[in-house]
N, C-alpha and C. Protein backbone atom coordinates (compact mmCIF):
# COMPACT_ATOMS: atom_id res chain seq x y z
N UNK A 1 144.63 -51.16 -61.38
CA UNK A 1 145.67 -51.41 -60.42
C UNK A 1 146.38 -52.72 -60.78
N UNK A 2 147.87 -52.93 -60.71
CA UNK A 2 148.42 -53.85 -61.14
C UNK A 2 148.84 -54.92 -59.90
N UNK A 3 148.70 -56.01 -59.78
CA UNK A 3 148.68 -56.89 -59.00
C UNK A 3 150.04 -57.49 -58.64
N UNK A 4 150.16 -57.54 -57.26
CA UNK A 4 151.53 -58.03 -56.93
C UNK A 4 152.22 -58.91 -57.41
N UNK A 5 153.67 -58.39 -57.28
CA UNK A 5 154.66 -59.90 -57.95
C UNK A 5 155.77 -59.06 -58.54
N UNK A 6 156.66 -60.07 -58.96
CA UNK A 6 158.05 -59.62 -59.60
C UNK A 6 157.48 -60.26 -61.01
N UNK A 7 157.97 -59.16 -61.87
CA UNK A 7 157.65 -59.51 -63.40
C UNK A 7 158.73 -60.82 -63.75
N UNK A 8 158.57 -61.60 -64.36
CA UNK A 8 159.11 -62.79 -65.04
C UNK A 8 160.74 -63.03 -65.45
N UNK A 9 160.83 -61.52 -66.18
CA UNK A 9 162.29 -61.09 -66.42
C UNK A 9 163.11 -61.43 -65.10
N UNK A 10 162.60 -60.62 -64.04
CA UNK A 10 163.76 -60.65 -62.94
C UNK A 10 163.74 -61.93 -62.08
N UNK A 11 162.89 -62.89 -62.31
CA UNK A 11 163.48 -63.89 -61.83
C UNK A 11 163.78 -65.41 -62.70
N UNK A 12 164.11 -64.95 -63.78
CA UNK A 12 164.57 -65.88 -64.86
C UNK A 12 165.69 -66.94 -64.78
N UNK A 13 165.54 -68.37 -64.32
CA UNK A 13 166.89 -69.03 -64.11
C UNK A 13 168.15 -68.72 -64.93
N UNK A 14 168.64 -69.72 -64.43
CA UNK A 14 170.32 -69.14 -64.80
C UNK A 14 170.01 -70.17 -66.09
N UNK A 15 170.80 -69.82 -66.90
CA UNK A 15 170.69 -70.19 -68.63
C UNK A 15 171.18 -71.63 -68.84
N UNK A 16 172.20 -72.01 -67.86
CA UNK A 16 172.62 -73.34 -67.87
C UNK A 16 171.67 -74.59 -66.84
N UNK A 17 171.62 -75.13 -66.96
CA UNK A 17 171.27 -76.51 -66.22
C UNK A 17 170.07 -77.29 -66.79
N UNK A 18 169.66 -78.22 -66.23
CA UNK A 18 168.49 -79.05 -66.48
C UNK A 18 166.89 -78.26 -66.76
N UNK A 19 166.63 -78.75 -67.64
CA UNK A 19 164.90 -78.25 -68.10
C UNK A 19 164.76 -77.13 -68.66
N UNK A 20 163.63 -76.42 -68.70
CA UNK A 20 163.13 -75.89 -70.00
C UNK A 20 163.75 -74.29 -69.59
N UNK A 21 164.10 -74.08 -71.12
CA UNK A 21 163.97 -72.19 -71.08
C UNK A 21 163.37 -71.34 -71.39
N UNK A 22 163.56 -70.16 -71.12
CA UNK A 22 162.47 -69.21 -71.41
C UNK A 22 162.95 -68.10 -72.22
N UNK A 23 162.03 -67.66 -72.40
CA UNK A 23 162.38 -67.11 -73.74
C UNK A 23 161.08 -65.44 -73.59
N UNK A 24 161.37 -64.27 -73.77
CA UNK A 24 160.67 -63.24 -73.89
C UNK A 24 158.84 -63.47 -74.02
N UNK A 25 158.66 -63.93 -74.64
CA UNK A 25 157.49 -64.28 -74.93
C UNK A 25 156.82 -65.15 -73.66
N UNK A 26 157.32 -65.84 -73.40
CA UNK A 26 156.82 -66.48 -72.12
C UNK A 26 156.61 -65.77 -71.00
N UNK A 27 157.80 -65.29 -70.87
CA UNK A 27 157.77 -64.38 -70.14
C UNK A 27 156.38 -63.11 -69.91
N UNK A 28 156.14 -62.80 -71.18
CA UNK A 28 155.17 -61.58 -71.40
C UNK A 28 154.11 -62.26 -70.91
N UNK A 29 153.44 -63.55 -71.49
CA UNK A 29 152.75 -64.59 -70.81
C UNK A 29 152.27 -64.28 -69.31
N UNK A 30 153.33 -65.17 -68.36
CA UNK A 30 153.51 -64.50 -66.88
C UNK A 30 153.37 -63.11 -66.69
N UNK A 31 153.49 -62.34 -67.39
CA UNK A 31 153.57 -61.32 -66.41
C UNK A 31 152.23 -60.66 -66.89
N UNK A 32 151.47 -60.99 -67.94
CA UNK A 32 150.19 -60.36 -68.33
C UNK A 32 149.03 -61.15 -67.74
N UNK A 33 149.36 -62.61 -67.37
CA UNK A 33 148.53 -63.26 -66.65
C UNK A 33 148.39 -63.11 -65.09
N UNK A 34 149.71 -62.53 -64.73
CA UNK A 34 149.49 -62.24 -63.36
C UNK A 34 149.73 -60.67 -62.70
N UNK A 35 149.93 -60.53 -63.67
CA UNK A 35 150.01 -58.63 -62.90
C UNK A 35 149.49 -57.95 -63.49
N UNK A 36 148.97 -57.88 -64.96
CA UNK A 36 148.24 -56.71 -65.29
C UNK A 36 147.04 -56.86 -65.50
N UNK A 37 146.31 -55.99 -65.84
CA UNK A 37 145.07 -55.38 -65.03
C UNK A 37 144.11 -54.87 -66.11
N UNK A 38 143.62 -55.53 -67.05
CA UNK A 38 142.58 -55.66 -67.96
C UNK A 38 141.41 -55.96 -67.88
N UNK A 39 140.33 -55.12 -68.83
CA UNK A 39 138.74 -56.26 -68.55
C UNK A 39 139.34 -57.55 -68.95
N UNK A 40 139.74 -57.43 -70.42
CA UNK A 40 140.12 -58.88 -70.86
C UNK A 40 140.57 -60.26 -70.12
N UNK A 41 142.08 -59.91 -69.16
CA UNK A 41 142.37 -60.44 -68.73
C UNK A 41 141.77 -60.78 -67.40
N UNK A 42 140.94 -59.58 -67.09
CA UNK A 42 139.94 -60.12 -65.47
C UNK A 42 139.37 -60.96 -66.01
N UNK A 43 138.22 -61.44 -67.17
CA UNK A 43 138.08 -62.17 -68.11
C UNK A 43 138.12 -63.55 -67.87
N UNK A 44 139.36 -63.45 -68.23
CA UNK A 44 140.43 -64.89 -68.60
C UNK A 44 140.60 -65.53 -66.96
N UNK A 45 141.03 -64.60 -66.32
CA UNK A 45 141.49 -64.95 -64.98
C UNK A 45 140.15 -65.87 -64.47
N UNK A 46 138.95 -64.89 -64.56
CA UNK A 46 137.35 -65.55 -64.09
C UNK A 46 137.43 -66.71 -64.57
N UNK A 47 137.32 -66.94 -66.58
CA UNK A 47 137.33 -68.36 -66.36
C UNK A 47 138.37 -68.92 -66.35
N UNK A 48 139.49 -69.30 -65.93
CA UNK A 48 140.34 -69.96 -65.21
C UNK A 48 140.16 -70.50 -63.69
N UNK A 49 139.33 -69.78 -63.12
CA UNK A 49 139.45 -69.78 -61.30
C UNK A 49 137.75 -70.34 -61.74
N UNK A 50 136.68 -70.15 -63.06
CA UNK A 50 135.39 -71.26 -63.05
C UNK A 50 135.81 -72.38 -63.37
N UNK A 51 136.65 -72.44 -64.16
CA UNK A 51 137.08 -73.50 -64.59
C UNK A 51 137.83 -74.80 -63.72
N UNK A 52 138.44 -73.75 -62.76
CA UNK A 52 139.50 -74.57 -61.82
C UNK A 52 138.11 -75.31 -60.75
N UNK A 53 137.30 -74.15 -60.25
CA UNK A 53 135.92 -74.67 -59.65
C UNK A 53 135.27 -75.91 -60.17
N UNK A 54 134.92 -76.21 -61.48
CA UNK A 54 134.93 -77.30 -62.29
C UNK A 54 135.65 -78.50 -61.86
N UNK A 55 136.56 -78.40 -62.19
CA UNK A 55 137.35 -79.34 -61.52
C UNK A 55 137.44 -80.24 -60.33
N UNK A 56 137.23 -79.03 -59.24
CA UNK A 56 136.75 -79.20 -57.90
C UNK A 56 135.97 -80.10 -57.82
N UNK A 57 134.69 -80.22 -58.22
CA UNK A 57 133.54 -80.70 -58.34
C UNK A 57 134.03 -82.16 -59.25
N UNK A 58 134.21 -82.11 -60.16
CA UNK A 58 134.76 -83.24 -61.01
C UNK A 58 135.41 -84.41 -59.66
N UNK A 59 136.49 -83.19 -59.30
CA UNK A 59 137.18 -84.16 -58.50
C UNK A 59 136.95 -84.69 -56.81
N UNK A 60 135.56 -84.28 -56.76
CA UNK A 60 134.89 -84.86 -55.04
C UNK A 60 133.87 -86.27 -56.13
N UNK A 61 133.85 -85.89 -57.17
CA UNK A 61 132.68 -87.30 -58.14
C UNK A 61 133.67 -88.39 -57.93
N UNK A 62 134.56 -87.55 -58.72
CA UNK A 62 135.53 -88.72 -58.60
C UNK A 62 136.22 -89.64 -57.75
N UNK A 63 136.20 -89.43 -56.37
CA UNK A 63 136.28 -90.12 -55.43
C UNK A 63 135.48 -91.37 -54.73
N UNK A 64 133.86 -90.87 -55.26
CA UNK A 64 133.07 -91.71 -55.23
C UNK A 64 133.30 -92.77 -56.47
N UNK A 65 133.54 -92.24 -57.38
CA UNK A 65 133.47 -93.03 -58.85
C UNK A 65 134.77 -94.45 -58.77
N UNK A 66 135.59 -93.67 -58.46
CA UNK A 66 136.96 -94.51 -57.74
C UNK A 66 136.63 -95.39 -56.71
N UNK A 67 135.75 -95.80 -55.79
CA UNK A 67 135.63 -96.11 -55.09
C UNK A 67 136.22 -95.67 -53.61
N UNK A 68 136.97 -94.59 -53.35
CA UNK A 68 137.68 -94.12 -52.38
C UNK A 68 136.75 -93.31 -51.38
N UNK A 69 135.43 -93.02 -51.12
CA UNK A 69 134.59 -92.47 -50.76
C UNK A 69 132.60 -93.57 -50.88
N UNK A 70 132.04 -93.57 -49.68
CA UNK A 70 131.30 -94.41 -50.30
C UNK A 70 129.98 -93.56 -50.85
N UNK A 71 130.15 -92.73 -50.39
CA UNK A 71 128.53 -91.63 -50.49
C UNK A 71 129.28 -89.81 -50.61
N UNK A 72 128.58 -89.45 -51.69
CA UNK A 72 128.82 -88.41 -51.91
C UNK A 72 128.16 -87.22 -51.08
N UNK A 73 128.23 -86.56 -50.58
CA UNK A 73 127.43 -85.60 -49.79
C UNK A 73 127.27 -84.30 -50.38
N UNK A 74 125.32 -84.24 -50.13
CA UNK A 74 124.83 -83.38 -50.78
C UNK A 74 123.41 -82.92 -49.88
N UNK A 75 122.72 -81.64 -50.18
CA UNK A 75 121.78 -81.12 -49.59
C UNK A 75 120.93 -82.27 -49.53
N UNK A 76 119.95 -82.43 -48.70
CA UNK A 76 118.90 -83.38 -48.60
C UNK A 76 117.13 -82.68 -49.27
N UNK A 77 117.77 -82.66 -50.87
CA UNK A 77 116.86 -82.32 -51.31
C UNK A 77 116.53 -83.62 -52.70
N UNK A 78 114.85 -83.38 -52.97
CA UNK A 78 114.65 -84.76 -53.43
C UNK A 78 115.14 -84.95 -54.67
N UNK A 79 115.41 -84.09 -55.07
CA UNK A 79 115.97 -84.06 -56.85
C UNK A 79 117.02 -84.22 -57.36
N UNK A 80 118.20 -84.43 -55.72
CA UNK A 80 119.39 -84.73 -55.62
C UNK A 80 120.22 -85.93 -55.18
N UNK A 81 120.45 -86.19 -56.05
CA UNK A 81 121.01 -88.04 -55.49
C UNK A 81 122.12 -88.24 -56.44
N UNK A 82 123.68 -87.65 -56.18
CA UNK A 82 124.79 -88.32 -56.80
C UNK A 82 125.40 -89.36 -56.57
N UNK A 83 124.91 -89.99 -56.18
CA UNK A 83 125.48 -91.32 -55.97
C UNK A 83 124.87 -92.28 -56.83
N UNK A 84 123.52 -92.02 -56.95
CA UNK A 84 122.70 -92.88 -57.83
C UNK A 84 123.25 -92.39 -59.54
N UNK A 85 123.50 -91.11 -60.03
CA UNK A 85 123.50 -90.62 -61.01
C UNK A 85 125.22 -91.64 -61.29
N UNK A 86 125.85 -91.45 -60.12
CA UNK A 86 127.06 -91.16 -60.65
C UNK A 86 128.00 -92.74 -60.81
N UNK A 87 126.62 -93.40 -60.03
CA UNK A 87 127.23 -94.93 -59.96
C UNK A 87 126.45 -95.67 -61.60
N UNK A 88 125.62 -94.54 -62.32
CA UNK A 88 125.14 -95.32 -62.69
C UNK A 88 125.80 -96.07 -64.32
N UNK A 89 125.60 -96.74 -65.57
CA UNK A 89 126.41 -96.98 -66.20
C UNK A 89 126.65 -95.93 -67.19
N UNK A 90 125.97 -95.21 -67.38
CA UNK A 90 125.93 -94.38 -68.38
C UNK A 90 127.48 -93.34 -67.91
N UNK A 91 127.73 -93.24 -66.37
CA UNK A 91 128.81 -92.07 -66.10
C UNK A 91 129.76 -92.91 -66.63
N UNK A 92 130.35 -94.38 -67.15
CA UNK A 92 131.48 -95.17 -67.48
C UNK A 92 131.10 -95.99 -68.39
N UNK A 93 130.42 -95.35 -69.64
CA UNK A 93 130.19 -95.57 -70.84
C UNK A 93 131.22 -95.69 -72.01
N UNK A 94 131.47 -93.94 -71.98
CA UNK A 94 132.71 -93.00 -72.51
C UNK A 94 133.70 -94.27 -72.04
N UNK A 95 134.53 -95.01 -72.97
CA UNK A 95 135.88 -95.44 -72.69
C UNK A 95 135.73 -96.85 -71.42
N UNK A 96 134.56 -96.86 -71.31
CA UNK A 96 134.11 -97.67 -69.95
C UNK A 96 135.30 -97.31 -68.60
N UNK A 97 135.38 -96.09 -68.14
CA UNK A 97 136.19 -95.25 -67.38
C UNK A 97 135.11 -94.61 -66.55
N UNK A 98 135.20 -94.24 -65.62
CA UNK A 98 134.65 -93.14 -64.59
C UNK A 98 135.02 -91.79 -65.83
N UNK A 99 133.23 -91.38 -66.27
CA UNK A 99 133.19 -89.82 -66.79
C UNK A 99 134.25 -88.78 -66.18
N UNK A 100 134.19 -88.79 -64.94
CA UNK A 100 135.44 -87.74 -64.41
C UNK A 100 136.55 -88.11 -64.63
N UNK A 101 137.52 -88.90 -64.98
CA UNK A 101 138.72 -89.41 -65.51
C UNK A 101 138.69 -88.41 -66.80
N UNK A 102 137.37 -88.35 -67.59
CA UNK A 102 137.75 -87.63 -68.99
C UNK A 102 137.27 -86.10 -68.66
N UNK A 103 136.56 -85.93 -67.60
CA UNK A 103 136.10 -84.29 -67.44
C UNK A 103 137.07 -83.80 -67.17
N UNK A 104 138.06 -84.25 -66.19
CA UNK A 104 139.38 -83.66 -65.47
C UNK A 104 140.69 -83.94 -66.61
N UNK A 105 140.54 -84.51 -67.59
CA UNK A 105 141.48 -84.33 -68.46
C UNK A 105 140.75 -82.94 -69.51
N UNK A 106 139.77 -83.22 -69.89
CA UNK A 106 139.01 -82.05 -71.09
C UNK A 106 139.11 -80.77 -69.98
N UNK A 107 138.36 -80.77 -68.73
CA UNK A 107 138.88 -79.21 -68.34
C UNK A 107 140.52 -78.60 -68.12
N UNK A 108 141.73 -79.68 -67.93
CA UNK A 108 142.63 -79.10 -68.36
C UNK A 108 143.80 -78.57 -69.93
N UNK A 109 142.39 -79.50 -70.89
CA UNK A 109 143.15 -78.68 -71.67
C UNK A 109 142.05 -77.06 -71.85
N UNK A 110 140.84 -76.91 -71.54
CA UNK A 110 140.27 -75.44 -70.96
C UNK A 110 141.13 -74.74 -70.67
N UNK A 111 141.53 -75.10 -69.74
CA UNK A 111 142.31 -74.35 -68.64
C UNK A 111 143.89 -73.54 -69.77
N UNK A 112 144.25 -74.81 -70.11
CA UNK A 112 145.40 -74.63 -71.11
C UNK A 112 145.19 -73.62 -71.79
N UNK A 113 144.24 -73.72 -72.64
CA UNK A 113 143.54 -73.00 -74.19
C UNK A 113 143.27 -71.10 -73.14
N UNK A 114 142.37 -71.40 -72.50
CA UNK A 114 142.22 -69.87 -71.57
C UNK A 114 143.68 -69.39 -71.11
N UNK A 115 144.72 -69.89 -70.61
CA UNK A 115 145.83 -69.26 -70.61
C UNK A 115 146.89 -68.85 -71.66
N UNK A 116 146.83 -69.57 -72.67
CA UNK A 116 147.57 -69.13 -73.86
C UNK A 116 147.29 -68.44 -74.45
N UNK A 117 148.44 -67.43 -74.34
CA UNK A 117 149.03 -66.24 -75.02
C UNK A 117 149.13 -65.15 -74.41
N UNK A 118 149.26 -64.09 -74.66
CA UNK A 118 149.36 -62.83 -73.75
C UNK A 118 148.50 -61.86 -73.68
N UNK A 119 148.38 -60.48 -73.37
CA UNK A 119 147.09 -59.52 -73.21
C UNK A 119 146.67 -59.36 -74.10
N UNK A 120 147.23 -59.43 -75.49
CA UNK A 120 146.83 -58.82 -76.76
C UNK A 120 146.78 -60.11 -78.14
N UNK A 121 146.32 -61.27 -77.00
CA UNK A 121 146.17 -62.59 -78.42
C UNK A 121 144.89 -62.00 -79.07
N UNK A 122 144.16 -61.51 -78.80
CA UNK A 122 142.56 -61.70 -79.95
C UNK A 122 143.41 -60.82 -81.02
N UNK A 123 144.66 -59.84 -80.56
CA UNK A 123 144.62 -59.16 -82.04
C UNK A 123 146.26 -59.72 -82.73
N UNK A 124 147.15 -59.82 -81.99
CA UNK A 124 148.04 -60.43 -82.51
C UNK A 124 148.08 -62.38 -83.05
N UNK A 125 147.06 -62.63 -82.09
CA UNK A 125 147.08 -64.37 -82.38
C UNK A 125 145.50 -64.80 -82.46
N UNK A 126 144.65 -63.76 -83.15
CA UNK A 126 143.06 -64.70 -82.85
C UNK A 126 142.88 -65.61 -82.55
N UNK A 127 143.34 -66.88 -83.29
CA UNK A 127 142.79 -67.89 -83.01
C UNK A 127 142.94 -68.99 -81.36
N UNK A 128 144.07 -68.01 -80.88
CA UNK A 128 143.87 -68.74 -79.81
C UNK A 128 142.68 -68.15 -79.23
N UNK A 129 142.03 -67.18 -79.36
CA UNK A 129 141.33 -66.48 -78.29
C UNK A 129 139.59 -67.46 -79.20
N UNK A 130 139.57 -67.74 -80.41
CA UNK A 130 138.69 -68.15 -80.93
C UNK A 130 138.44 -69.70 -80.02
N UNK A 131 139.82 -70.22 -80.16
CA UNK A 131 139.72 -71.82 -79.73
C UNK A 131 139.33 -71.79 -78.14
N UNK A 132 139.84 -70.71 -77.88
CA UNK A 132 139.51 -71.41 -76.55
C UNK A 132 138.13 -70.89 -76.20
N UNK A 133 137.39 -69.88 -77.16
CA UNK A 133 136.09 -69.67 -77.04
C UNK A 133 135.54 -71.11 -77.14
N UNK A 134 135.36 -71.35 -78.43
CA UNK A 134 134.92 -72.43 -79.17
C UNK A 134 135.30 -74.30 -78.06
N UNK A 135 136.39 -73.95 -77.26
CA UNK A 135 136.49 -74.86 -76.12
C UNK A 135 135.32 -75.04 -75.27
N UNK A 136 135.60 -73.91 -74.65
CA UNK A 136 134.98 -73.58 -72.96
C UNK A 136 132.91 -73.61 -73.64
N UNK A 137 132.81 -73.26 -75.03
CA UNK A 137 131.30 -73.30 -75.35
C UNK A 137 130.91 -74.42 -75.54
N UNK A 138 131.90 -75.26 -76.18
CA UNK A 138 131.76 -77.31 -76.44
C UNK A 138 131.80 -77.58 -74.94
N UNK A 139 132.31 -77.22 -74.03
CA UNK A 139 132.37 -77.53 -72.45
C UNK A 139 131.00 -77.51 -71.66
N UNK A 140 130.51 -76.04 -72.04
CA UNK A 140 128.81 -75.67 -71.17
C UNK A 140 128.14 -76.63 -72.52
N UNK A 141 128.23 -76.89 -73.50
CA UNK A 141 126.90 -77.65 -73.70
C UNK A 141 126.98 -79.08 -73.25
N UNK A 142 128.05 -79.32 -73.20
CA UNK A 142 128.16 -80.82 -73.21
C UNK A 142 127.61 -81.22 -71.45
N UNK A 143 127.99 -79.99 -70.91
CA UNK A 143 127.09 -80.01 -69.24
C UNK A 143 125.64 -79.78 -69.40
N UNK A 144 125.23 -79.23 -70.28
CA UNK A 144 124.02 -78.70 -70.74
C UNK A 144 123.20 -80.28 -71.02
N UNK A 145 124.00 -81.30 -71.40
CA UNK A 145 123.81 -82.30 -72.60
C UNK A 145 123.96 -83.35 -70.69
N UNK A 146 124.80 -82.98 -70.31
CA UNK A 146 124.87 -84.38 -69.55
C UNK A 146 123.98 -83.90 -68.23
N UNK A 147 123.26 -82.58 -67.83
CA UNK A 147 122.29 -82.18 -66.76
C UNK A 147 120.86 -82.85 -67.67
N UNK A 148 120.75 -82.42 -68.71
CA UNK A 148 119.31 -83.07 -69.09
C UNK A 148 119.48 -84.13 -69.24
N UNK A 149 120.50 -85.16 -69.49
CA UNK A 149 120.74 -86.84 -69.57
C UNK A 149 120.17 -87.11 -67.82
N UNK A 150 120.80 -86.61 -67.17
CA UNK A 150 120.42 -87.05 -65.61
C UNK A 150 118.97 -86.59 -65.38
N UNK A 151 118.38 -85.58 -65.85
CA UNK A 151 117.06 -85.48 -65.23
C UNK A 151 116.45 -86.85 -66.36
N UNK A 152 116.50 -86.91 -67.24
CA UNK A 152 115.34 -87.57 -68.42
C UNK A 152 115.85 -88.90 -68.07
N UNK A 153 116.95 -89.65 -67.56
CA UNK A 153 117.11 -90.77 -67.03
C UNK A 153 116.78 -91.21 -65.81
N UNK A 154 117.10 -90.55 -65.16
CA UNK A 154 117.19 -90.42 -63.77
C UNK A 154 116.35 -90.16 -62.29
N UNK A 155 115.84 -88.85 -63.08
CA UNK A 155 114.65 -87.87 -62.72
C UNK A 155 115.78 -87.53 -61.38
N UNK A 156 117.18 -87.72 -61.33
CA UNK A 156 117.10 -86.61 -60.14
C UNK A 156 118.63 -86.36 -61.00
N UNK A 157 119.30 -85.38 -60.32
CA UNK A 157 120.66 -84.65 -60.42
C UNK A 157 121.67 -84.79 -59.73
N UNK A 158 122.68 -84.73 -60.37
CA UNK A 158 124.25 -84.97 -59.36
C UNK A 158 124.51 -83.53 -59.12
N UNK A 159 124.31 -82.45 -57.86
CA UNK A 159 124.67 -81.77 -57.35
C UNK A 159 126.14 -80.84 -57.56
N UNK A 160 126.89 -81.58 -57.56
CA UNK A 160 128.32 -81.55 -58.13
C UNK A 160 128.78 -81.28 -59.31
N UNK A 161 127.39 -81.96 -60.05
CA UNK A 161 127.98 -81.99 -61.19
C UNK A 161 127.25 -81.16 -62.31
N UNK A 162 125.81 -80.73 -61.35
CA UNK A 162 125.59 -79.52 -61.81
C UNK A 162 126.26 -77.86 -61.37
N UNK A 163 127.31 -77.97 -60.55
CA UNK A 163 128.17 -77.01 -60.09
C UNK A 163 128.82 -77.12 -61.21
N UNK A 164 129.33 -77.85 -61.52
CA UNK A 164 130.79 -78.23 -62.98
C UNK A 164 130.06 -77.69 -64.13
N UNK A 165 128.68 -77.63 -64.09
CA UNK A 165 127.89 -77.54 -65.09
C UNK A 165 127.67 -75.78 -65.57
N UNK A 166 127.33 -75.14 -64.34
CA UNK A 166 127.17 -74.09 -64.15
C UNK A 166 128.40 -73.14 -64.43
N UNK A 167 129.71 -74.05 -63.80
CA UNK A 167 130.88 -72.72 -63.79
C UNK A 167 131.07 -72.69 -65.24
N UNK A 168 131.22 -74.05 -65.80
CA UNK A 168 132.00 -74.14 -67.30
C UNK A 168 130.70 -73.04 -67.66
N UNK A 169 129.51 -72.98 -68.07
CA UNK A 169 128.48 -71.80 -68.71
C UNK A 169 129.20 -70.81 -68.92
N UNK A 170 129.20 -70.11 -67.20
CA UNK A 170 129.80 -68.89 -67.08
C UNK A 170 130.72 -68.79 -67.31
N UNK A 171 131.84 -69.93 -67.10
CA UNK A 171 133.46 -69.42 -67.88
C UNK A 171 133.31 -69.43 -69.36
N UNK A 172 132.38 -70.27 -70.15
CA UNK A 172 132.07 -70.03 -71.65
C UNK A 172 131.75 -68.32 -71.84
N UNK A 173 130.97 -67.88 -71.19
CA UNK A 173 130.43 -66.59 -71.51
C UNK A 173 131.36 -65.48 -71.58
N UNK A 174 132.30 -65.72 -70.33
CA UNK A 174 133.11 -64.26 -70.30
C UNK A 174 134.04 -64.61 -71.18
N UNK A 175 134.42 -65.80 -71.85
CA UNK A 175 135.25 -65.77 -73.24
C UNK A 175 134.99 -64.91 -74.77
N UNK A 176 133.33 -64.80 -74.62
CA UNK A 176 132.91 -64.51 -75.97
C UNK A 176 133.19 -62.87 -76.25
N UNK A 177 133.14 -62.13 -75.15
CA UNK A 177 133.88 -60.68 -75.90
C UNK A 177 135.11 -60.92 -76.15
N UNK A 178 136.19 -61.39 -75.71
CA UNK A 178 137.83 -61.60 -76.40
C UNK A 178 137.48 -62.29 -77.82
N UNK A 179 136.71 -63.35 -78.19
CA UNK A 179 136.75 -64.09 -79.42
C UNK A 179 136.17 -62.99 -79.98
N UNK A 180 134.90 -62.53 -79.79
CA UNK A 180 134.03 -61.44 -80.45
C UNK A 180 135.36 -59.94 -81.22
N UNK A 181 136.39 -59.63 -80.38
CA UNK A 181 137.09 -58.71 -80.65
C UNK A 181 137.98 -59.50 -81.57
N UNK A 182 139.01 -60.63 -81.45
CA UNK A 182 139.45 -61.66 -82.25
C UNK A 182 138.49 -61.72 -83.43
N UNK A 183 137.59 -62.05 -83.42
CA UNK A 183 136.55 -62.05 -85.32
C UNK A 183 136.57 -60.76 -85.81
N UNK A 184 136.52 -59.75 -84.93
CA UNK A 184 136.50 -58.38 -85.80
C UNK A 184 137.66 -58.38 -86.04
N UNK A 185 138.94 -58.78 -85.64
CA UNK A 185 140.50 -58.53 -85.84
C UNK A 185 140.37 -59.02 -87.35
N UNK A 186 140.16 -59.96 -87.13
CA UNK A 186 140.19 -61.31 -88.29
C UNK A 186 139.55 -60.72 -89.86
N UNK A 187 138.78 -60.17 -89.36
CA UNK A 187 137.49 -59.41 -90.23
C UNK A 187 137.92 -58.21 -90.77
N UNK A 188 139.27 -57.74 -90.67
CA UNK A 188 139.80 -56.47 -90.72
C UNK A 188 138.70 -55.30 -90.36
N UNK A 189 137.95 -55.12 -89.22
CA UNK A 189 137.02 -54.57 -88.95
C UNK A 189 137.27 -54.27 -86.69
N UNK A 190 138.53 -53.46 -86.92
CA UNK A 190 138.77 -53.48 -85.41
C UNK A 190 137.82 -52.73 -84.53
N UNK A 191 137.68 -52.69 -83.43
CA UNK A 191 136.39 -52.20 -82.63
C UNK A 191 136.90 -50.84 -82.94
């Protein structure tokens, strides 16, 4: 079933004035990202909306990290303490910045990489469908990498930031059949 909306074509600005144009291809873009109706693109859509979840989470740390919040709120369980994790020096190491300053920049270029191109990049454009595999998988380990930094330092967990941890996984995973079909493209070996 194809999902509501006016396809891209029919509401295309007028050709003259200020800022960017569009051009067919973009167009196909929009209208395969939002109206049609693929495993692939259910896919893509999933991790986009884990990814955006990511974020979420990034961005309640970050409030604490900023100082704009004084205590992060979380279940009252003992293994959970983001405030301690998140104040501590290791999260403003990287760049001596609040870690979420660089999570919320790295998950939008995710986000970027998972939306580019149209229904049929693994076979007309592999490599986007490769990169943004090869993204979103550098993404879950590096959560993989910074959940065991907090237990083996710490001995407890940032809540939050094992949510960020979890979605990027699962948005890594549902990437790997599009790249998987992209390598067989590549491979002259189509499914």
């Amino acid at each position: 079933m194809r999902r509501q909306g006016q396809p891209a074509e029919r509401i295309r600005g007028r050709p003259t004035g200020v800022g960017r144009t569009s051009d067919r291809a973009a167009e196909q873009v929009s209208d395969d990202l939002r109206l049609a109706d693929t495993p692939t693109l259910r896919r893509r859509r999933w991790s986009a909306g884990l990814t955006l979840l990511a974020v979420g989470a990034y961005a309640v740390v970050a409030t604490y990290q900023y100082g704009l919040v004084r205590h992060l709120p979380e279940p009252a369980l003992p293994w959970l303490d983001a405030d301690r994790v998140d104040a501590s020096g290791e999260a403003y190491a990287a760049g001596h910045t609040p870690d979420t300053a660089l999570a919320l920049a790295n998950a939008g270029v995710t986000l970027a990489l998972i939306g580019t191109g149209d229904a049929d990049r693994a076979t007309h454009q592999p490599w986007r469908s490769l990169l943004a595999t090869g993204k979103a998988t550098g993404d879950a380990a590096a959560g993989a990498w910074l959940f065991a930094e907090q237990l083996s330092r710490h001995r407890r967990i940032c809540g939050w930031c094992t949510l960020a941890a979890a979605a990027t996984t699962v948005a890594a995973a549902l990437t790997v059949p599009e790249a998987t079909q992209a390598w067989r493209h590549l491979r002259g070996r189509p499914e």
